[in-house]
PDB file of N, CA and C in Angstrom:
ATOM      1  N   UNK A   1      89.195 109.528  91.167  1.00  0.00           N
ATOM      2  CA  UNK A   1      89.780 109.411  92.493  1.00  0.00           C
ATOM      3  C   UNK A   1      90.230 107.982  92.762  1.00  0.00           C
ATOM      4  N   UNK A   2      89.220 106.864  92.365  1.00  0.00           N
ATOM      5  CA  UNK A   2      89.777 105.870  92.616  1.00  0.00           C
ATOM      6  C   UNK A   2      91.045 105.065  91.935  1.00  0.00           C
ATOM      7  N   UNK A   3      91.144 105.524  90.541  1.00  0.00           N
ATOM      8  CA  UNK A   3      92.552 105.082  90.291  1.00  0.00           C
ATOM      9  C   UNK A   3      93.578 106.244  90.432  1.00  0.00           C
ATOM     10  N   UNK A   4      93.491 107.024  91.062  1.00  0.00           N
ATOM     11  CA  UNK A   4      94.262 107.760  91.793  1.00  0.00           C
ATOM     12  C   UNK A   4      95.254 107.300  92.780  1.00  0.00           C
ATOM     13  N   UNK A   5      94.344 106.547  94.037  1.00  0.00           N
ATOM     14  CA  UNK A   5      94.038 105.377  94.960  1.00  0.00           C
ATOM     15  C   UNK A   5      95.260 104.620  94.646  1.00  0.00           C
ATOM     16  N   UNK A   6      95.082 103.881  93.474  1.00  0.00           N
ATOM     17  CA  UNK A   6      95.401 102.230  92.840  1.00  0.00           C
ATOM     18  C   UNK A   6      97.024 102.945  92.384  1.00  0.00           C
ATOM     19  N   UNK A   7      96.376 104.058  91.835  1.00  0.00           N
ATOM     20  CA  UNK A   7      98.110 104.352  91.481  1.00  0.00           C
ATOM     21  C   UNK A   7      99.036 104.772  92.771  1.00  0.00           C
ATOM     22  N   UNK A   8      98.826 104.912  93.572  1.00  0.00           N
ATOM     23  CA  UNK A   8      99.522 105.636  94.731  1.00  0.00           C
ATOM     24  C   UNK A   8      99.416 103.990  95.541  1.00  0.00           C
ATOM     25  N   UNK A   9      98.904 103.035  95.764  1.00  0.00           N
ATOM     26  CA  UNK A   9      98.514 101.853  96.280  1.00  0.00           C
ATOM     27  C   UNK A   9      99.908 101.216  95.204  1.00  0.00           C
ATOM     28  N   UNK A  10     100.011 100.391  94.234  1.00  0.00           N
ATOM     29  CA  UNK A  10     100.794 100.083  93.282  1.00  0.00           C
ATOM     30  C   UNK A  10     102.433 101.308  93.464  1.00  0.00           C
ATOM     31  N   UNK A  11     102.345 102.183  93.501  1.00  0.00           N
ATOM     32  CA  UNK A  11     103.479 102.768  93.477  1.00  0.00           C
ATOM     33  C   UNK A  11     104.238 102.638  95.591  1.00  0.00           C
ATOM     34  N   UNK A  12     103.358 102.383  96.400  1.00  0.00           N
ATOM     35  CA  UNK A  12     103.233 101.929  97.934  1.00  0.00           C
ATOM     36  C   UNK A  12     104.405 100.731  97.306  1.00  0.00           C
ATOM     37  N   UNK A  13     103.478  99.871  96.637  1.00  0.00           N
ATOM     38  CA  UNK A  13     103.423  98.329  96.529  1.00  0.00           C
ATOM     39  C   UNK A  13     105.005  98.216  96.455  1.00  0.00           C
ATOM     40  N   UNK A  14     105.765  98.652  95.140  1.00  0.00           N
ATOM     41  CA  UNK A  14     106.706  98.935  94.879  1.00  0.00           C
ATOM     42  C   UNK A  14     107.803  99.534  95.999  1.00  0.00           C
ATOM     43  N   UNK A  15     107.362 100.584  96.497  1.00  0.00           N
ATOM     44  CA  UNK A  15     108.285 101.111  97.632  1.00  0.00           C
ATOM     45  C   UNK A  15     108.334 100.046  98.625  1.00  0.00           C
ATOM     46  N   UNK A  16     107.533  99.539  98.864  1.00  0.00           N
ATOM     47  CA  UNK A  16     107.522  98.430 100.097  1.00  0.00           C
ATOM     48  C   UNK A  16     108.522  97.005  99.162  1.00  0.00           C
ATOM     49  N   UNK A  17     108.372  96.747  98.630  1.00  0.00           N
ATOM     50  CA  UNK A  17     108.936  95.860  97.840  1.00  0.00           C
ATOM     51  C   UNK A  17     110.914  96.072  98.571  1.00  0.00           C
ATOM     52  N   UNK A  18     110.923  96.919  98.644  1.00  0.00           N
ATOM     53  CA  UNK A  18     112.525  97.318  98.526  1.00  0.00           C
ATOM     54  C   UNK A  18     112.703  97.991  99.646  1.00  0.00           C
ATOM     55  N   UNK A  19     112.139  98.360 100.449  1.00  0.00           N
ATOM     56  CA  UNK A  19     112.210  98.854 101.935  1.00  0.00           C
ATOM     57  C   UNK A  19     111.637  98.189 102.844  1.00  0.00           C
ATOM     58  N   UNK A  20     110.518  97.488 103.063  1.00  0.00           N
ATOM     59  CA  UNK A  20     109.880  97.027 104.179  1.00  0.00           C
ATOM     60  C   UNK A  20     110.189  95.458 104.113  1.00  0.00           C
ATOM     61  N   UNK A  21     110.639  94.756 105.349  1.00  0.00           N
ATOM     62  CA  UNK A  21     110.425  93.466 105.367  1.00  0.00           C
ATOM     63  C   UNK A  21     109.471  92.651 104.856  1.00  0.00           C
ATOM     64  N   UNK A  22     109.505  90.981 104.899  1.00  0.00           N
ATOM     65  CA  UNK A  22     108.248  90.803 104.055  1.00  0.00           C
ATOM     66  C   UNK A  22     107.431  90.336 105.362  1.00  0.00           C
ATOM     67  N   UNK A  23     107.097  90.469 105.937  1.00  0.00           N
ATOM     68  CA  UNK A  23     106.446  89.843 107.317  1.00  0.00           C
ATOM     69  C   UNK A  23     105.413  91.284 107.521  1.00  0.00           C
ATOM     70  N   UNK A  24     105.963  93.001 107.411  1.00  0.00           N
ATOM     71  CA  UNK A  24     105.210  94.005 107.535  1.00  0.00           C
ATOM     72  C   UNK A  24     104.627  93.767 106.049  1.00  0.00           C
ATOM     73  N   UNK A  25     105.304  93.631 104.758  1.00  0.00           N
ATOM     74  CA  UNK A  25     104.651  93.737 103.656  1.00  0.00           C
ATOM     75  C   UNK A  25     103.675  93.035 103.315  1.00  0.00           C
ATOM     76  N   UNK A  26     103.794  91.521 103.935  1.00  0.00           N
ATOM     77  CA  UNK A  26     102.349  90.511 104.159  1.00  0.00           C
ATOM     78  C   UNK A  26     101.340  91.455 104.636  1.00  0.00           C
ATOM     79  N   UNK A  27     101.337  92.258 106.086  1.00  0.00           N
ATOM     80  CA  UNK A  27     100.460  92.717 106.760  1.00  0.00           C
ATOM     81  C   UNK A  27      99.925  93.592 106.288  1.00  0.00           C
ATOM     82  N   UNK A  28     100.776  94.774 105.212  1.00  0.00           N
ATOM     83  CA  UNK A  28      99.910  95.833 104.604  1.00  0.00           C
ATOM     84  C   UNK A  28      99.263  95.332 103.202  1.00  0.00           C
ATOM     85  N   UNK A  29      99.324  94.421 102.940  1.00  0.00           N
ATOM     86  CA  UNK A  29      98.474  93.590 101.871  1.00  0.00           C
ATOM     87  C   UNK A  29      97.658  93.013 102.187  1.00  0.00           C
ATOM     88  N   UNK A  30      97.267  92.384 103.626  1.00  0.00           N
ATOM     89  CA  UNK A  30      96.137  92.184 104.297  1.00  0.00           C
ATOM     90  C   UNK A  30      95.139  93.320 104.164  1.00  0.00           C
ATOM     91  N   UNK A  31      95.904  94.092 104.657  1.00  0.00           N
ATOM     92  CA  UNK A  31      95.056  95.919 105.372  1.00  0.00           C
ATOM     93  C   UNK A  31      94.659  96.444 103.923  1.00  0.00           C
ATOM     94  N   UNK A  32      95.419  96.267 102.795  1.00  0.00           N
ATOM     95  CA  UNK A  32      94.474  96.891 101.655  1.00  0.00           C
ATOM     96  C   UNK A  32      93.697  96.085 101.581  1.00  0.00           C
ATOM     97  N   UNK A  33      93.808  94.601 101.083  1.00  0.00           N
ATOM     98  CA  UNK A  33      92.557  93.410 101.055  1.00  0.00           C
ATOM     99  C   UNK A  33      91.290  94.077 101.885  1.00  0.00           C
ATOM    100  N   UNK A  34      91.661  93.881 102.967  1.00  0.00           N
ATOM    101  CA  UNK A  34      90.350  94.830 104.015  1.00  0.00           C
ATOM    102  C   UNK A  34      89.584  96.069 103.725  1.00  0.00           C
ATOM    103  N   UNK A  35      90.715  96.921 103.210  1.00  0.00           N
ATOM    104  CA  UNK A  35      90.087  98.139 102.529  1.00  0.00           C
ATOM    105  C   UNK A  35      88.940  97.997 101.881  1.00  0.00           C
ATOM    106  N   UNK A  36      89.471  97.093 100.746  1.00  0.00           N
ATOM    107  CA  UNK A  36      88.947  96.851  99.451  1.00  0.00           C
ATOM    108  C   UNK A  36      87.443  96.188  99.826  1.00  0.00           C
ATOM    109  N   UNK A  37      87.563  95.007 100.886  1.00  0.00           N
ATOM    110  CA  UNK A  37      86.507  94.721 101.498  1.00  0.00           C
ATOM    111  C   UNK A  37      85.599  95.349 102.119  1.00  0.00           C
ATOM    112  N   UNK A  38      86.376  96.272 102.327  1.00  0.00           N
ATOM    113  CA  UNK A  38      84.934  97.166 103.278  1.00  0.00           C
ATOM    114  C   UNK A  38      84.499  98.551 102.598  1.00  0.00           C
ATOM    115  N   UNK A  39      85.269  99.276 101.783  1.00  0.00           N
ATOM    116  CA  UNK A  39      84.941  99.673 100.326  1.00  0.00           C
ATOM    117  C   UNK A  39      83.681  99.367  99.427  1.00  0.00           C
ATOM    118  N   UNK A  40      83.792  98.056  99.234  1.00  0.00           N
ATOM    119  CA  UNK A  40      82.641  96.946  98.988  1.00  0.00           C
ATOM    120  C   UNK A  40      81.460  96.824  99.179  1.00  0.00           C
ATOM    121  N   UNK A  41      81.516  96.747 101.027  1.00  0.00           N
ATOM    122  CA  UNK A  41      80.298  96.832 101.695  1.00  0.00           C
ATOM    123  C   UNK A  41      79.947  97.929 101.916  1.00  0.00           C
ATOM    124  N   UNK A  42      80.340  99.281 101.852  1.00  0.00           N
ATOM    125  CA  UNK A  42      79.727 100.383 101.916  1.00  0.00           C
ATOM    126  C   UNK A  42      79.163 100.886 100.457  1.00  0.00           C
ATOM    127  N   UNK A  43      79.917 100.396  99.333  1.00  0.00           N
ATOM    128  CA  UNK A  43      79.222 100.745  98.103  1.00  0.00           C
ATOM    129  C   UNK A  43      77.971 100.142  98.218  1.00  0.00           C
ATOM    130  N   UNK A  44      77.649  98.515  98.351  1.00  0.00           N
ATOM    131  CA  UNK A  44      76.456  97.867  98.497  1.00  0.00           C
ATOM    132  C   UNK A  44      75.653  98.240  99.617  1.00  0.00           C
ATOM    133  N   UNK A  45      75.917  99.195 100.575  1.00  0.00           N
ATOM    134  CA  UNK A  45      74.976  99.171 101.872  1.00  0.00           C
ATOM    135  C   UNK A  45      73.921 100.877 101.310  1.00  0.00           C
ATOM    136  N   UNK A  46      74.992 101.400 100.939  1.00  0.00           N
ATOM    137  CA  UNK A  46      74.637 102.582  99.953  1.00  0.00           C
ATOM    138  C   UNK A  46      73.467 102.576  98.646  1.00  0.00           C
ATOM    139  N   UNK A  47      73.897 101.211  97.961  1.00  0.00           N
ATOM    140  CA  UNK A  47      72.814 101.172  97.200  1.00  0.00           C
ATOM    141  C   UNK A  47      71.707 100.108  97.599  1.00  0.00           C
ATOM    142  N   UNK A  48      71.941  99.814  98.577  1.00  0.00           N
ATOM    143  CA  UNK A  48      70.436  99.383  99.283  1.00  0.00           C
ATOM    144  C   UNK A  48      70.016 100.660 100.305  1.00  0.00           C
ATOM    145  N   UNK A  49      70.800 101.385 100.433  1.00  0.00           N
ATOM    146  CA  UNK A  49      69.706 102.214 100.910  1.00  0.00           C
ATOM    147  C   UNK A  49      68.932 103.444 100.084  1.00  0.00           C
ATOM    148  N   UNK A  50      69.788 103.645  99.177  1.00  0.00           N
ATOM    149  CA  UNK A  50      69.271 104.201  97.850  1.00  0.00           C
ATOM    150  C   UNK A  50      67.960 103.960  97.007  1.00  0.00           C
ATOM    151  N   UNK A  51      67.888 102.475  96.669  1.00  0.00           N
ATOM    152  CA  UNK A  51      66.733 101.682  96.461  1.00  0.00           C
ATOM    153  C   UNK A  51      65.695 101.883  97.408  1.00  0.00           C
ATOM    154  N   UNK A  52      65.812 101.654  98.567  1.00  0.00           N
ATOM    155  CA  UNK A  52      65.009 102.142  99.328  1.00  0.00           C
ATOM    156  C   UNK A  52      64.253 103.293  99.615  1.00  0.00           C
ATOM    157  N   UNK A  53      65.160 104.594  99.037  1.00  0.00           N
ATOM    158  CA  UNK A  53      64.363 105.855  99.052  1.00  0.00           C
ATOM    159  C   UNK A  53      63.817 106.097  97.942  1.00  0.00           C
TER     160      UNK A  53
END
């Protein structure tokens, strides 16, 4: 699933490349960054609570 994700994210990347200004295309490269960040913290909040049980 997750390079599912990356491929459909990368093939985005591309479409935006050639359709979207770069001022929105900055912003949705923020918003995946964030994804990815908080992706992150739910994998790690998951396996601390895992450990825990």
């Amino acid at each position: 699933m997750h390079g599912l994700m990356k491929a459909a994210l990368g093939k985005l990347s591309a479409m935006a490349k050639m359709y979207v200004p770069a001022d929105i295309q900055s912003a949705l490269l923020e918003y995946g960054a964030e994804i990815d960040r908080l992706r992150a913290e739910v994998i790690d909040l998951r396996s601390k609570i895992n450990e825990k049980e």
